[in-house]
PDB file of N, CA and C in Angstrom:
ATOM      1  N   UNK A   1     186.816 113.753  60.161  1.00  0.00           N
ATOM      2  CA  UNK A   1     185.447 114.200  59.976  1.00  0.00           C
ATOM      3  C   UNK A   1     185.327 114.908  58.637  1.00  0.00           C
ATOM      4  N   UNK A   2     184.521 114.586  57.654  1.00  0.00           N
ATOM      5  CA  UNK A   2     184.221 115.128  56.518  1.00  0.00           C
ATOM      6  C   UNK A   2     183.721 116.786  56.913  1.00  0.00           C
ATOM      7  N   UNK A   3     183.636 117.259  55.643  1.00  0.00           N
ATOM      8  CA  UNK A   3     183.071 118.897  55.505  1.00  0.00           C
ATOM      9  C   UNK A   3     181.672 118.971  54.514  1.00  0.00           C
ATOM     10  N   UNK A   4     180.678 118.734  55.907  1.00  0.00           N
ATOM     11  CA  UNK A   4     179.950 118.778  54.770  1.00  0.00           C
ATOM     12  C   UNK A   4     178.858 120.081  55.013  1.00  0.00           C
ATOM     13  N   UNK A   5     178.235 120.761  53.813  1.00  0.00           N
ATOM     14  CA  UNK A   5     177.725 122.089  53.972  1.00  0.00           C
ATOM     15  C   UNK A   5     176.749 122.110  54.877  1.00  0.00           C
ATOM     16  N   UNK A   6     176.467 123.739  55.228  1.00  0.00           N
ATOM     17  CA  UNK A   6     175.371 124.127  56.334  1.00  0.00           C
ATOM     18  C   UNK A   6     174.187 123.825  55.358  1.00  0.00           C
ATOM     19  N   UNK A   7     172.802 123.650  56.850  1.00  0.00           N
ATOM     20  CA  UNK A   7     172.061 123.883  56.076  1.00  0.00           C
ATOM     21  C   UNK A   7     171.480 125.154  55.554  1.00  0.00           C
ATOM     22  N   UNK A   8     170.989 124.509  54.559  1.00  0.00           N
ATOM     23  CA  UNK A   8     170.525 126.189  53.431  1.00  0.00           C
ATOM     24  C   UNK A   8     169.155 126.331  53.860  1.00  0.00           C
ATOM     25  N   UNK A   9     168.573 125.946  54.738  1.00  0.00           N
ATOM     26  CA  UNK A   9     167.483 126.660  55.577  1.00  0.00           C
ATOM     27  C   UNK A   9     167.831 127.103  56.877  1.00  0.00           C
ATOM     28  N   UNK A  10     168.370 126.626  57.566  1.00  0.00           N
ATOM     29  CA  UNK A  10     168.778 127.766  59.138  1.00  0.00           C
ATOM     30  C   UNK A  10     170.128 127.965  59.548  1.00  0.00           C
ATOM     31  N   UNK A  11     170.996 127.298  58.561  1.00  0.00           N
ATOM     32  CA  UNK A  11     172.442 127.448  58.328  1.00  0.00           C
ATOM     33  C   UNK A  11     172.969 126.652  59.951  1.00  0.00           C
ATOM     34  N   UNK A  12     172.920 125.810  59.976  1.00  0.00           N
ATOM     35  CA  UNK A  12     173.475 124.602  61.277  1.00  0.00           C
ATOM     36  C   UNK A  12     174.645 124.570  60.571  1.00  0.00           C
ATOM     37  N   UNK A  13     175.054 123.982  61.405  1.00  0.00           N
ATOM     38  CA  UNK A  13     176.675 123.158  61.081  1.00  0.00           C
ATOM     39  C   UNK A  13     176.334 121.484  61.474  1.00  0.00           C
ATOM     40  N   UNK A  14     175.384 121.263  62.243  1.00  0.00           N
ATOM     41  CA  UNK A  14     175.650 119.875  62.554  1.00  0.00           C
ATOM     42  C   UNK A  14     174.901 118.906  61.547  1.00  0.00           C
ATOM     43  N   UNK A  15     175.201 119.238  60.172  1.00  0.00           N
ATOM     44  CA  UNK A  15     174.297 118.613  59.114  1.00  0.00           C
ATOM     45  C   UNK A  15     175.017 117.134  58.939  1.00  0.00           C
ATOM     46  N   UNK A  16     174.244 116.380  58.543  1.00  0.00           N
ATOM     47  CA  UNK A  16     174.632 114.750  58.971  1.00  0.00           C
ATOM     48  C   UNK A  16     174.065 114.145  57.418  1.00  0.00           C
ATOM     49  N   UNK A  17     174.574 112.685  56.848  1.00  0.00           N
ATOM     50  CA  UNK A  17     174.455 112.512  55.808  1.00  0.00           C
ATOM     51  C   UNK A  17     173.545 111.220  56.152  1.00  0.00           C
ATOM     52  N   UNK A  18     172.472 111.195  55.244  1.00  0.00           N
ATOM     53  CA  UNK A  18     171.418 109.735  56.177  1.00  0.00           C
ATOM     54  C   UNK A  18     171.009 109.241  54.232  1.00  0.00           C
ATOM     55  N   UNK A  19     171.995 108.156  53.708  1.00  0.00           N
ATOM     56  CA  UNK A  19     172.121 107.701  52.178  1.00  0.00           C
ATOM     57  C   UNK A  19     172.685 108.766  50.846  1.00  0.00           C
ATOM     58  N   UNK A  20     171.724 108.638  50.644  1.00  0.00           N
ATOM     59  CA  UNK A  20     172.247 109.974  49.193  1.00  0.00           C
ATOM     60  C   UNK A  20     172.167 111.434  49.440  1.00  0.00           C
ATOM     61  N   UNK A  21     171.092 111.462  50.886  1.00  0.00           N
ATOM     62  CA  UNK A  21     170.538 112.934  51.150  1.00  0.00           C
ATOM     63  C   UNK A  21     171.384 113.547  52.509  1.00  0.00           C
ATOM     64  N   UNK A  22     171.443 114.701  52.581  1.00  0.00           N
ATOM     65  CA  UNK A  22     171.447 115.381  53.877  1.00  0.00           C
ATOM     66  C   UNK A  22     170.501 115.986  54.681  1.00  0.00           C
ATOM     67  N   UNK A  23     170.811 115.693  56.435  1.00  0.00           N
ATOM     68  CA  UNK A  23     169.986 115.825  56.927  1.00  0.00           C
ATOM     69  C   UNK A  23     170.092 117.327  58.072  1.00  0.00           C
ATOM     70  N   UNK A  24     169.521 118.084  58.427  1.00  0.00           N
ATOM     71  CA  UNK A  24     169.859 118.971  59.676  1.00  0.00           C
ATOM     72  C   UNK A  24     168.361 118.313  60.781  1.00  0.00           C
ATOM     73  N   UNK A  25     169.409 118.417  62.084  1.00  0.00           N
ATOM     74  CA  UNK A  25     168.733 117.758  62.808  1.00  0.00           C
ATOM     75  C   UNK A  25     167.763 119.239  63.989  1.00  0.00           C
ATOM     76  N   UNK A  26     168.410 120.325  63.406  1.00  0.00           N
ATOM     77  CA  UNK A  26     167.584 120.951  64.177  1.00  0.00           C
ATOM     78  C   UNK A  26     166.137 121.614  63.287  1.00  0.00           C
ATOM     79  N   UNK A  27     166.135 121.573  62.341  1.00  0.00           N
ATOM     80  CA  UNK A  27     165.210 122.380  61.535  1.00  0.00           C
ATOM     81  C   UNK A  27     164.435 121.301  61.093  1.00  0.00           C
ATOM     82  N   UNK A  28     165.132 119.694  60.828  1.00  0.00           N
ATOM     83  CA  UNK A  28     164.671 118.884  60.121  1.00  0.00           C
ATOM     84  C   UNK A  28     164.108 119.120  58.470  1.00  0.00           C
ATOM     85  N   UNK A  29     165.042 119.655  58.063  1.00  0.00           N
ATOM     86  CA  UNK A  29     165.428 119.611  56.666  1.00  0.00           C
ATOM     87  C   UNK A  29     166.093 118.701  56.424  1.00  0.00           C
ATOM     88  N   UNK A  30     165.314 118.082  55.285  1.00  0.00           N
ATOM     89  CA  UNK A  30     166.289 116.776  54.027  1.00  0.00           C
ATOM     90  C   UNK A  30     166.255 117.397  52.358  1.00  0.00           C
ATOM     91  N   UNK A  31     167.913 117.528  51.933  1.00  0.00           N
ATOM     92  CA  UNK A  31     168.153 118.082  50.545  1.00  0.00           C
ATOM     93  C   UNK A  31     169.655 117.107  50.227  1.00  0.00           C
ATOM     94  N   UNK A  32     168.846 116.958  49.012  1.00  0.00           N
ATOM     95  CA  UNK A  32     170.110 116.310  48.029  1.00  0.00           C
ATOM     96  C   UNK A  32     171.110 117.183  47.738  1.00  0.00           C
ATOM     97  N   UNK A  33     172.533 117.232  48.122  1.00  0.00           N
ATOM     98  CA  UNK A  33     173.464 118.218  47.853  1.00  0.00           C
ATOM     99  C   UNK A  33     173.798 118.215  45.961  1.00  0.00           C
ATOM    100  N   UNK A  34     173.900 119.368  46.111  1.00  0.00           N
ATOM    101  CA  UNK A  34     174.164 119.680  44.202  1.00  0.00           C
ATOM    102  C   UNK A  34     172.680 120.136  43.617  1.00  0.00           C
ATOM    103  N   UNK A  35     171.300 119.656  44.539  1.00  0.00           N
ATOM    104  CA  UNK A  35     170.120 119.669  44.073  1.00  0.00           C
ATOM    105  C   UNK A  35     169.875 121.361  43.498  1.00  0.00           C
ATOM    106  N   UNK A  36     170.598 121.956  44.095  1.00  0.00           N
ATOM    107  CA  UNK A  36     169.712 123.575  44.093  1.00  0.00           C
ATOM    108  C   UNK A  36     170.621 124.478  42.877  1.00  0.00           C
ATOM    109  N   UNK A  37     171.913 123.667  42.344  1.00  0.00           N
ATOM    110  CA  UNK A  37     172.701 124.503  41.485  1.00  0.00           C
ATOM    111  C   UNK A  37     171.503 123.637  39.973  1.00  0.00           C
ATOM    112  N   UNK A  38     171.309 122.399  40.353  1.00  0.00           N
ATOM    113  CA  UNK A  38     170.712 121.948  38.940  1.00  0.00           C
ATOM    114  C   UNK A  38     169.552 122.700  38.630  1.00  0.00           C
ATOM    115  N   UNK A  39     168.405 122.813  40.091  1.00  0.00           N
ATOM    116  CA  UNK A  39     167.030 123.731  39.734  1.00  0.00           C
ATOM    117  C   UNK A  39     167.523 124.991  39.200  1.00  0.00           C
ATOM    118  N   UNK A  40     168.775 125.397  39.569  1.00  0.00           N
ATOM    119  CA  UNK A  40     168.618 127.352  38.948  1.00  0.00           C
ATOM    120  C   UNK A  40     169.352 127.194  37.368  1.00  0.00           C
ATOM    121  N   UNK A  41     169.360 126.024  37.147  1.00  0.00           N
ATOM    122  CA  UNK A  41     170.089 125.977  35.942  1.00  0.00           C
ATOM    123  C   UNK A  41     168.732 125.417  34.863  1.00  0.00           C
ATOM    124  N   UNK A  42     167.549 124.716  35.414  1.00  0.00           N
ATOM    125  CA  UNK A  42     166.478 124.793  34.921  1.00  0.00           C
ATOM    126  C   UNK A  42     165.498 125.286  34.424  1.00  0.00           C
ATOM    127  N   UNK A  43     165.976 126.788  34.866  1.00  0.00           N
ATOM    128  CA  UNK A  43     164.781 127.947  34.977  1.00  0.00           C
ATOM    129  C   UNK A  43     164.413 127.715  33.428  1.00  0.00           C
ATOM    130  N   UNK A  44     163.676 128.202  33.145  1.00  0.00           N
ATOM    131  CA  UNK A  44     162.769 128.477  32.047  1.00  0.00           C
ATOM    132  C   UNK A  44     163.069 129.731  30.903  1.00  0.00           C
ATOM    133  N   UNK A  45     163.415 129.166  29.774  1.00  0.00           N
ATOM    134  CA  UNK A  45     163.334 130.078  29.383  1.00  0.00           C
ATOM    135  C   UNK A  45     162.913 130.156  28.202  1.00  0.00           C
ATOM    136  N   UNK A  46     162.028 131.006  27.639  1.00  0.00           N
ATOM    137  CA  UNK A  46     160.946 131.679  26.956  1.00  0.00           C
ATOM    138  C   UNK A  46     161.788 132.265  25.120  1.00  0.00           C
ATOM    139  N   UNK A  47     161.751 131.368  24.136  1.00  0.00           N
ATOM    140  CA  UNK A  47     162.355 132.473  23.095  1.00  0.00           C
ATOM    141  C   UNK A  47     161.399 132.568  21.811  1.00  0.00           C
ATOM    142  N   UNK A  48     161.612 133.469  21.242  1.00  0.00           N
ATOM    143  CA  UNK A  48     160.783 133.847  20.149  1.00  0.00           C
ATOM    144  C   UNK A  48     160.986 132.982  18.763  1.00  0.00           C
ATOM    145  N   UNK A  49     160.011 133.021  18.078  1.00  0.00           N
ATOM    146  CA  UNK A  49     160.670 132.743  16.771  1.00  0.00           C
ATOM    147  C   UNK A  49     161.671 132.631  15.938  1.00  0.00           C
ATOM    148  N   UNK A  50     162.532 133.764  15.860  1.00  0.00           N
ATOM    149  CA  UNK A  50     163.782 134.058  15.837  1.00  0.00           C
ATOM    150  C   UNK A  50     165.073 133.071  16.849  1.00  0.00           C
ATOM    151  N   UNK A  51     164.671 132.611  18.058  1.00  0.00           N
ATOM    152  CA  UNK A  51     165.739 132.303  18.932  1.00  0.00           C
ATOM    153  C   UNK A  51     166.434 133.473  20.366  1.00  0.00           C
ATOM    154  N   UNK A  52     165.427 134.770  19.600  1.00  0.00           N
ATOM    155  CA  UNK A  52     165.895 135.634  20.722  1.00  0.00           C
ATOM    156  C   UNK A  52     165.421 135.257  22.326  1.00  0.00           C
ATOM    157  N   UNK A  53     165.782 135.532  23.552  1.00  0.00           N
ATOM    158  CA  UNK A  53     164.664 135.314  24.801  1.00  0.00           C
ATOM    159  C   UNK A  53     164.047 136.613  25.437  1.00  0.00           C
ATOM    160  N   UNK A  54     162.826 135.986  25.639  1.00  0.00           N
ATOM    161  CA  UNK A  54     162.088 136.850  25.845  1.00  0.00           C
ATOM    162  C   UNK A  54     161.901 137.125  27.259  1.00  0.00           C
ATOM    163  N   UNK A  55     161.883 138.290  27.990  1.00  0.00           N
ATOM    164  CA  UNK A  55     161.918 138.746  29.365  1.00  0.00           C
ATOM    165  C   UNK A  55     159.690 139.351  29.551  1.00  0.00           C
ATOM    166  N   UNK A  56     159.413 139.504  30.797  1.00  0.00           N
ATOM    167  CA  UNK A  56     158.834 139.690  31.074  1.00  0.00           C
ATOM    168  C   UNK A  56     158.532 141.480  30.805  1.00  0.00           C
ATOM    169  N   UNK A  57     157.539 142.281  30.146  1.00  0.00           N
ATOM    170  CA  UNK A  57     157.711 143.604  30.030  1.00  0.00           C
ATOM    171  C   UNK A  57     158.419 143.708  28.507  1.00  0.00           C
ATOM    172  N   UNK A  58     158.585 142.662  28.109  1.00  0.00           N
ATOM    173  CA  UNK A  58     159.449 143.019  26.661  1.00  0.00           C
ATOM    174  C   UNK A  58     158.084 143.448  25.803  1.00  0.00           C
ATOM    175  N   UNK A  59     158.364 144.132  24.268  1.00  0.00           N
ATOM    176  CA  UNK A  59     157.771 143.976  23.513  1.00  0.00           C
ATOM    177  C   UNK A  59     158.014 143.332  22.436  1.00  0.00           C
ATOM    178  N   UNK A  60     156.876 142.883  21.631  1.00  0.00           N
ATOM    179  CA  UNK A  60     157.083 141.768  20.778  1.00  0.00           C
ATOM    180  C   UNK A  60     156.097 142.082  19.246  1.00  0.00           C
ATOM    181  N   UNK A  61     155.928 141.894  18.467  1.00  0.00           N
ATOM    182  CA  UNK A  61     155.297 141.640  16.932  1.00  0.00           C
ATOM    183  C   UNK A  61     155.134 140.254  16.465  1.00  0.00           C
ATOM    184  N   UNK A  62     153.794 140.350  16.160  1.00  0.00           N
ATOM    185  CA  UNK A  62     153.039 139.067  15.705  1.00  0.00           C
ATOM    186  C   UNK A  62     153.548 138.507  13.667  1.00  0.00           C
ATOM    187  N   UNK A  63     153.851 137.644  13.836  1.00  0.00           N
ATOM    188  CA  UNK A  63     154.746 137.222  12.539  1.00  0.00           C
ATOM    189  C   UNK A  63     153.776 136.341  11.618  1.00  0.00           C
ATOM    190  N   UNK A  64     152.500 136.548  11.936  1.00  0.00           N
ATOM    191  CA  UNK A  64     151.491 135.398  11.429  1.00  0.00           C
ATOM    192  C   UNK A  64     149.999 136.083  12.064  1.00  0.00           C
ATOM    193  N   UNK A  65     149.256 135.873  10.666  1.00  0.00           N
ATOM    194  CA  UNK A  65     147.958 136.303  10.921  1.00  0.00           C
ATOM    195  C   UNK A  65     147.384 134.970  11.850  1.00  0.00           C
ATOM    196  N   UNK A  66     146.706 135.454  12.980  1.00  0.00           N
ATOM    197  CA  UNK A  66     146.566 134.377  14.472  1.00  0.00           C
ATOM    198  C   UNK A  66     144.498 135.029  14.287  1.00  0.00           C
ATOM    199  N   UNK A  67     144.466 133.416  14.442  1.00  0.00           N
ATOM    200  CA  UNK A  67     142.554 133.659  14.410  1.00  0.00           C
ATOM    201  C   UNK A  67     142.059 133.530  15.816  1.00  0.00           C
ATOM    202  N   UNK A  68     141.165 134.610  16.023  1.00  0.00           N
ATOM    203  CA  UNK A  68     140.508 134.451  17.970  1.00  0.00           C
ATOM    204  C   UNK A  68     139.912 133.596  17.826  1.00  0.00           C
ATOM    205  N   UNK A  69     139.837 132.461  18.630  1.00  0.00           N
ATOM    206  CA  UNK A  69     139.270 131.571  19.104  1.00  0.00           C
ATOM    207  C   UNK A  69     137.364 131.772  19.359  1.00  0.00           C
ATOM    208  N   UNK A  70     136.795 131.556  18.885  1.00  0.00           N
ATOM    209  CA  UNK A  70     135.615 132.297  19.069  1.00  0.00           C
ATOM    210  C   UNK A  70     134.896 133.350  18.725  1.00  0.00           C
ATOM    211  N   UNK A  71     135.508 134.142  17.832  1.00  0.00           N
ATOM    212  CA  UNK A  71     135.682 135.111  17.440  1.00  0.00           C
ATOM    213  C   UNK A  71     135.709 135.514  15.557  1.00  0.00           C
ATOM    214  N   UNK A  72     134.937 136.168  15.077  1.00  0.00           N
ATOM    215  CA  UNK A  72     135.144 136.290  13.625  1.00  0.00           C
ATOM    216  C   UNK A  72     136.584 137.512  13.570  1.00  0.00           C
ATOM    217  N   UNK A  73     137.505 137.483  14.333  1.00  0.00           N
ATOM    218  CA  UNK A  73     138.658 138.941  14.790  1.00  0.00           C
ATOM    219  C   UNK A  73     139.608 137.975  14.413  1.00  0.00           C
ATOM    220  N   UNK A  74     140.702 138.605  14.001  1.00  0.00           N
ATOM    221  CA  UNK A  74     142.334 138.400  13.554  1.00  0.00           C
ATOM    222  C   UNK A  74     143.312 138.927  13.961  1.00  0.00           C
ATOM    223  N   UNK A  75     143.760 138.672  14.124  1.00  0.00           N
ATOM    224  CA  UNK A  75     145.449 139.513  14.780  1.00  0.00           C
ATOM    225  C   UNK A  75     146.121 139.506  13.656  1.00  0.00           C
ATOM    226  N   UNK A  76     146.490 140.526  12.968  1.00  0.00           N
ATOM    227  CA  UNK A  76     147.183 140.823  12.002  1.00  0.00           C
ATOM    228  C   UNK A  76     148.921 140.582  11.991  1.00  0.00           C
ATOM    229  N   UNK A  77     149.381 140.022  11.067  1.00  0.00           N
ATOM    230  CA  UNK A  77     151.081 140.570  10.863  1.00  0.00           C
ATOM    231  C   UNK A  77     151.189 141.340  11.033  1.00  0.00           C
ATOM    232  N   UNK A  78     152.367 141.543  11.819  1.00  0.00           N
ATOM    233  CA  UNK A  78     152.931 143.075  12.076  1.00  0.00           C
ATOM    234  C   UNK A  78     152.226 143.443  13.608  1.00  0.00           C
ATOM    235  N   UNK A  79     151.323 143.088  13.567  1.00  0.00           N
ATOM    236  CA  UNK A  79     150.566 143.761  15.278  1.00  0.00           C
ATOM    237  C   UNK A  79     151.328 143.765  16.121  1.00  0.00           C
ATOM    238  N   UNK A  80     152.061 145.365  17.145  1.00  0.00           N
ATOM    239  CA  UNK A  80     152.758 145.106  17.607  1.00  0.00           C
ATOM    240  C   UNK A  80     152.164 144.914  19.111  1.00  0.00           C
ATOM    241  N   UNK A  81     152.685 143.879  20.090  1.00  0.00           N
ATOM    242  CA  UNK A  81     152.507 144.094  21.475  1.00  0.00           C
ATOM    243  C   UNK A  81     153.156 144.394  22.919  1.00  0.00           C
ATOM    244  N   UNK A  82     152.668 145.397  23.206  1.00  0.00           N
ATOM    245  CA  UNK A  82     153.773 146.124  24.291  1.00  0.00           C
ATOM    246  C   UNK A  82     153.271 145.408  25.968  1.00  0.00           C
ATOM    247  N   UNK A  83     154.862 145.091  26.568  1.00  0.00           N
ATOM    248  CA  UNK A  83     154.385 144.705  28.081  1.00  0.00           C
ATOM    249  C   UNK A  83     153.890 143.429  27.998  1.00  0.00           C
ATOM    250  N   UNK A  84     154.740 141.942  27.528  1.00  0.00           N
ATOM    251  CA  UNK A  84     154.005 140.790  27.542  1.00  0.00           C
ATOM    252  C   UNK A  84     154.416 140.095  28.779  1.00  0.00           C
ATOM    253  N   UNK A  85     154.037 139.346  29.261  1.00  0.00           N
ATOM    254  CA  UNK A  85     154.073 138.804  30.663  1.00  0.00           C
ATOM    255  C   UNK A  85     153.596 136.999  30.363  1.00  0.00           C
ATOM    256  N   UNK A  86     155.373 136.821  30.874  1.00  0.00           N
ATOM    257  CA  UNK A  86     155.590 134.690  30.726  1.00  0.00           C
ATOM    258  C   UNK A  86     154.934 133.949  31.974  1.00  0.00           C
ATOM    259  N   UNK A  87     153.894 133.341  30.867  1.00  0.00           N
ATOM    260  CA  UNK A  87     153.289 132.324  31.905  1.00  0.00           C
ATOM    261  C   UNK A  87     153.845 130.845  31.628  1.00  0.00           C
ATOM    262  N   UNK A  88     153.471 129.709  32.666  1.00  0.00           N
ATOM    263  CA  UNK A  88     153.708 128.377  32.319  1.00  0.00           C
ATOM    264  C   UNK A  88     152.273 128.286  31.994  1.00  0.00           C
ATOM    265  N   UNK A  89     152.405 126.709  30.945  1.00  0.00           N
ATOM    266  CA  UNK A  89     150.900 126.502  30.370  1.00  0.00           C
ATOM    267  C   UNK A  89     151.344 125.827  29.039  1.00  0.00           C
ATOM    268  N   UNK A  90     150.190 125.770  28.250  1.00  0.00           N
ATOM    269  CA  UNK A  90     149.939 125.592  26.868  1.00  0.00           C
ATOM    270  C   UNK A  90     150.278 126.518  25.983  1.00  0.00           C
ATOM    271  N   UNK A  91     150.311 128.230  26.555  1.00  0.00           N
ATOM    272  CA  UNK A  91     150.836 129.400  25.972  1.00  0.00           C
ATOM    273  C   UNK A  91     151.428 129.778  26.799  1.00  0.00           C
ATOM    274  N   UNK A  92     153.016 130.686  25.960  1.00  0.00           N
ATOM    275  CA  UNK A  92     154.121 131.169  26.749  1.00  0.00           C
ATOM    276  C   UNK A  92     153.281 132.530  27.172  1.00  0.00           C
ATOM    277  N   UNK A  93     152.920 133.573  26.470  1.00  0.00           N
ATOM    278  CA  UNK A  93     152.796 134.933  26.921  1.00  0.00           C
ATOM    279  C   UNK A  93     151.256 135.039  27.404  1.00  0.00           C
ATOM    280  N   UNK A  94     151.078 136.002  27.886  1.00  0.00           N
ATOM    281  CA  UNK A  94     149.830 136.761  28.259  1.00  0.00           C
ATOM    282  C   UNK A  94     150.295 138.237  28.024  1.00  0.00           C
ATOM    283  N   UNK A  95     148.772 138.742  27.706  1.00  0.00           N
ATOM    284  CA  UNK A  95     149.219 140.214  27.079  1.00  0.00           C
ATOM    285  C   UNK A  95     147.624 140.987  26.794  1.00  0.00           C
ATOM    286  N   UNK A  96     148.053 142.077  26.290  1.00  0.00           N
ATOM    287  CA  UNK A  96     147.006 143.061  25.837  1.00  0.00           C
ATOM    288  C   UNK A  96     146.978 143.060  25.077  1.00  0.00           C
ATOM    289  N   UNK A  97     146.439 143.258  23.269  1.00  0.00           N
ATOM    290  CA  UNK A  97     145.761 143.577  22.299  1.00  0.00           C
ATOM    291  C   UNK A  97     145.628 144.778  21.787  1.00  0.00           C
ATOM    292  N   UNK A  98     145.238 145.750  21.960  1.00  0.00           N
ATOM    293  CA  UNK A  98     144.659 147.422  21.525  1.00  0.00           C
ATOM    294  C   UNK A  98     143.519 146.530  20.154  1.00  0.00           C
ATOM    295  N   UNK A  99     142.117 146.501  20.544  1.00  0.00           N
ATOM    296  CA  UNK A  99     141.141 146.609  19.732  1.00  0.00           C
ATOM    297  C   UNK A  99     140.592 144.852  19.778  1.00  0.00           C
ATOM    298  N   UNK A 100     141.247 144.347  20.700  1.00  0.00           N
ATOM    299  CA  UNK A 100     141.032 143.004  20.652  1.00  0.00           C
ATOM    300  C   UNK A 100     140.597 142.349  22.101  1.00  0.00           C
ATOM    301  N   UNK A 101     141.841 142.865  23.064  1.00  0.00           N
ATOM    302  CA  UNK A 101     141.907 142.626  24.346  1.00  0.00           C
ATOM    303  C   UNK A 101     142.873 141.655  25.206  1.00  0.00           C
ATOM    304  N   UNK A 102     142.554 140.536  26.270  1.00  0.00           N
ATOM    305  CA  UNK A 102     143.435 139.858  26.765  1.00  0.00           C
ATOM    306  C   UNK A 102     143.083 138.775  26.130  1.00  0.00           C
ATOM    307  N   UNK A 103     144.784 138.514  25.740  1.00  0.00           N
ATOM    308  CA  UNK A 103     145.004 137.334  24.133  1.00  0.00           C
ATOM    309  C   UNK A 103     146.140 136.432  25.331  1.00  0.00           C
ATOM    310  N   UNK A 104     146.204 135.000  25.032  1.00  0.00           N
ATOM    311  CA  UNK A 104     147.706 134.530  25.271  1.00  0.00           C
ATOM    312  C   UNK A 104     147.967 134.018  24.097  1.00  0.00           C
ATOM    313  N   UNK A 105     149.114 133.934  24.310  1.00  0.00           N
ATOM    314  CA  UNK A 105     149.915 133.834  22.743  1.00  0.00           C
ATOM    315  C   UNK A 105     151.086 132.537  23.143  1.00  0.00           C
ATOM    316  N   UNK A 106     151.076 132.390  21.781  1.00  0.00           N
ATOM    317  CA  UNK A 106     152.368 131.132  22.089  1.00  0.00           C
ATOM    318  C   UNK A 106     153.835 131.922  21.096  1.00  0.00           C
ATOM    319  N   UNK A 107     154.905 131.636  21.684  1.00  0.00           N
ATOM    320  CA  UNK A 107     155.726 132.551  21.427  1.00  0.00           C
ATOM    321  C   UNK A 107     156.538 132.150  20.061  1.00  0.00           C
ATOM    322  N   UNK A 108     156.010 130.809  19.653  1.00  0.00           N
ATOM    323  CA  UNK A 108     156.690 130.888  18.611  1.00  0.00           C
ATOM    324  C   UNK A 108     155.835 131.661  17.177  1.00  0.00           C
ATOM    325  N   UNK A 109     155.009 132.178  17.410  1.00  0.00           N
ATOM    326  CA  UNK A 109     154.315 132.998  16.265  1.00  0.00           C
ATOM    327  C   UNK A 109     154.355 134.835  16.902  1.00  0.00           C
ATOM    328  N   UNK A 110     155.876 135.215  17.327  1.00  0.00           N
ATOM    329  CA  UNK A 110     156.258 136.305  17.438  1.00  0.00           C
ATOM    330  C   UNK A 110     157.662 136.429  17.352  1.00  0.00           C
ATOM    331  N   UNK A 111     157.815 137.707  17.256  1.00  0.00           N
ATOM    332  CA  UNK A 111     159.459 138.234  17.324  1.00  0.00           C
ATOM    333  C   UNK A 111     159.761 139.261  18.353  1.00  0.00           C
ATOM    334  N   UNK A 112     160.916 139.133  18.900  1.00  0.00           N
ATOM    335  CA  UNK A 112     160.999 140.747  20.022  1.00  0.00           C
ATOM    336  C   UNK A 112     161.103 141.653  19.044  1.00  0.00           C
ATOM    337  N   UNK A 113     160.459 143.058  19.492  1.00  0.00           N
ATOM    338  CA  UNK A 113     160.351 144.426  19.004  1.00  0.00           C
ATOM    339  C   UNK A 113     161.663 144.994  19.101  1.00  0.00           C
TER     340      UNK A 113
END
């Protein structure tokens, strides 16, 4: 009899192999084994201009005068921003401003602080 793992939702032992996938017959969970080391190796990650990565709560400085969308306002070089927060999207950050307001930003026109 092979060894093959519990399941990683209600932890059975009587997990059974039905083609490429595994199956538990009491929870009725189906997962591709190896599947869950590749997703955490996928995660996302966010870096600046520079190459540094950027964490959630970091602060950061604007490396390029950035024009508001709608707006006759500029974000200056040098503007620094404290507490940015990684979204998925079209732009990496979301954030605050001081004199401007809620901006998202794309991270390659910053540096960490």
């Amino acid at each position: 009899m092979s060894e093959l793992p519990p399941c990683p939702r209600c932890a059975s032992t009587f997990t059974y192999e039905d083609g490429h996938q595994l199956v538990c017959p009491e929870c009725a969970h189906e997962w591709v084994p190896g599947a869950d080391e590749a997703a955490a190796s996928d995660a996302r990650v966010v870096k600046d201009a520079h190459g540094s990565v950027l964490a959630d709560g970091d602060s950061v400085t604007v490396i390029k005068d950035l024009k508001v969308k709608g707006s006759s306002l500029v974000v200056k070089v040098g503007t620094r921003v404290k507490n940015i927060r990684l979204v998925d999207g079209d732009h990496d950050i979301d954030c605050r401003i001081d004199g401007i307001g809620a901006m998202k930003l794309k991270s390659e026109f910053v540096k960490k602080a």
